[in-house]
Protein backbone atom coordinates (compact mmCIF):
# COMPACT_ATOMS: atom_id res chain seq x y z
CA UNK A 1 62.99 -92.14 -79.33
CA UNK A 2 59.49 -92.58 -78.52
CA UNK A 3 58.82 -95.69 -76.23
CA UNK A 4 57.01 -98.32 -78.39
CA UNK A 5 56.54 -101.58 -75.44
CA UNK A 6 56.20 -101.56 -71.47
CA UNK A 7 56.75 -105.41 -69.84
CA UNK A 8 54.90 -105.66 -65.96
CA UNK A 9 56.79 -108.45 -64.75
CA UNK A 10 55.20 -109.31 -61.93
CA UNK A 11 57.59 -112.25 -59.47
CA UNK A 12 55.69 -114.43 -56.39
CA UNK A 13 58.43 -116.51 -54.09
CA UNK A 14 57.53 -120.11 -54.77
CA UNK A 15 55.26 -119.47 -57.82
CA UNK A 16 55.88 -118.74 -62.00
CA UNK A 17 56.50 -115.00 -62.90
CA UNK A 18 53.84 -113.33 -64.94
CA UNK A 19 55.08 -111.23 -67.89
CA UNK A 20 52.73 -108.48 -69.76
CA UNK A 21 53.50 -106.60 -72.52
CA UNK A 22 51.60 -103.67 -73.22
CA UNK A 23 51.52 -101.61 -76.79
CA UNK A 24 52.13 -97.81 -75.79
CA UNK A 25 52.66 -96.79 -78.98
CA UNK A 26 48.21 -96.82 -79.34
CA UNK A 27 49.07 -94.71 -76.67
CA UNK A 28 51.05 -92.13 -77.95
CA UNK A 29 48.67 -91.64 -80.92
CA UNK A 30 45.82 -90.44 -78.71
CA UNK A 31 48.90 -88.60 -76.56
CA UNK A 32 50.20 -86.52 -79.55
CA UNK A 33 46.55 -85.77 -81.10
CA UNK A 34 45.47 -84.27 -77.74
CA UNK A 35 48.49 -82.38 -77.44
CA UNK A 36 48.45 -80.74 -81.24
CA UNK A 37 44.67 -80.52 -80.55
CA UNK A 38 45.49 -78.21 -77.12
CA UNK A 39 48.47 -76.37 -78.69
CA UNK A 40 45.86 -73.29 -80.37
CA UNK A 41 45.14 -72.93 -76.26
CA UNK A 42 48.16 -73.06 -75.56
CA UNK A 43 49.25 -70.13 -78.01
CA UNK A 44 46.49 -68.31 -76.50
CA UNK A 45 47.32 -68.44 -73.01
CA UNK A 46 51.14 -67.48 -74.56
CA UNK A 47 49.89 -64.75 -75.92
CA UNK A 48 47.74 -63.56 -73.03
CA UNK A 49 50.16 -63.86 -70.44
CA UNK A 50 53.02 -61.59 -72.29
CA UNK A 51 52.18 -58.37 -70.45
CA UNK A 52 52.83 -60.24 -67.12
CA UNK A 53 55.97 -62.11 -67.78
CA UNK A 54 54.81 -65.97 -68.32
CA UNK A 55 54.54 -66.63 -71.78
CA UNK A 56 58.40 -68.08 -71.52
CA UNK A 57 56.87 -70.25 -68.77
CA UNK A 58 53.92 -71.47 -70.05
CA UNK A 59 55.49 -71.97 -73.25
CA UNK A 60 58.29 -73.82 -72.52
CA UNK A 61 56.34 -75.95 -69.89
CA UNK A 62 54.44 -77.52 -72.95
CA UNK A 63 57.59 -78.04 -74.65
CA UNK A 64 58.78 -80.03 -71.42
CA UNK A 65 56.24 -82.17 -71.93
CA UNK A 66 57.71 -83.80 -75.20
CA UNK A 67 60.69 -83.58 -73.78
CA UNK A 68 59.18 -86.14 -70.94
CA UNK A 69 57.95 -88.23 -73.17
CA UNK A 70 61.18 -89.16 -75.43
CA UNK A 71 63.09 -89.30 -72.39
CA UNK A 72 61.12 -92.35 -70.55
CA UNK A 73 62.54 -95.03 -72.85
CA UNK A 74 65.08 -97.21 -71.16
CA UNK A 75 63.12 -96.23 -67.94
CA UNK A 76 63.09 -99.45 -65.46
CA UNK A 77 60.92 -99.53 -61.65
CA UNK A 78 61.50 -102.30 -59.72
CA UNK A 79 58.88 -102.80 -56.71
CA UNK A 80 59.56 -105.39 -53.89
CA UNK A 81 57.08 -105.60 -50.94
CA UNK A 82 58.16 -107.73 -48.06
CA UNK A 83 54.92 -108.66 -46.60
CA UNK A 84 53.79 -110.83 -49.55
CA UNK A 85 57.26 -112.04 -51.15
CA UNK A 86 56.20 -110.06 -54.07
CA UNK A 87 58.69 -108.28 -56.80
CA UNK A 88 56.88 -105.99 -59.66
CA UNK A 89 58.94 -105.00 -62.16
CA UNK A 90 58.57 -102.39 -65.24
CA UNK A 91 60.45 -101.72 -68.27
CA UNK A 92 59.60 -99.19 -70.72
CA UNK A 93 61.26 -100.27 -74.02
């Protein structure tokens, strides 16, 4: 599954947490139409590099790249400095 929502939670000690969602899924659109839009170069360089042994590799590094993207939902960073009692949190949804 594609992730649709990322929440920056971002804590201060002593002060009110700041939550932002952000929409990834306007994202995505522009992500998917750029890779559809490189996949004719992509072919290409498939084709071209058959006589040397890549094709497999360049072909299957594109396909990785999906693969990427459906795998980052339920992805969670947490980020604590100590200097400035700060805690940043993301959650990919």
């Amino acid at each position: 599954m594609i992730p649709v929502w990322m929440k920056v939670k971002v804590k201060e000690k002593g002060k009110r947490a700041v939550c932002l969602p952000l929409p990834l899924f306007l994202i995505w659109i522009i992500v998917f139409a750029l890779l559809i839009a490189v996949l004719p170069l992509i072919l290409a360089a498939v084709i071209l590099a058959f006589p040397f042994g890549y094709s497999k590799t360049i072909l299957y590094s594109y396909i990785m790249i999906y693969a990427l993207i459906f795998s980052l939902s339920g992805l969670r960073v947490d980020v604590d400095t100590k200097e400035q009692d700060k805690t940043v949190y993301i959650k990919i949804i």
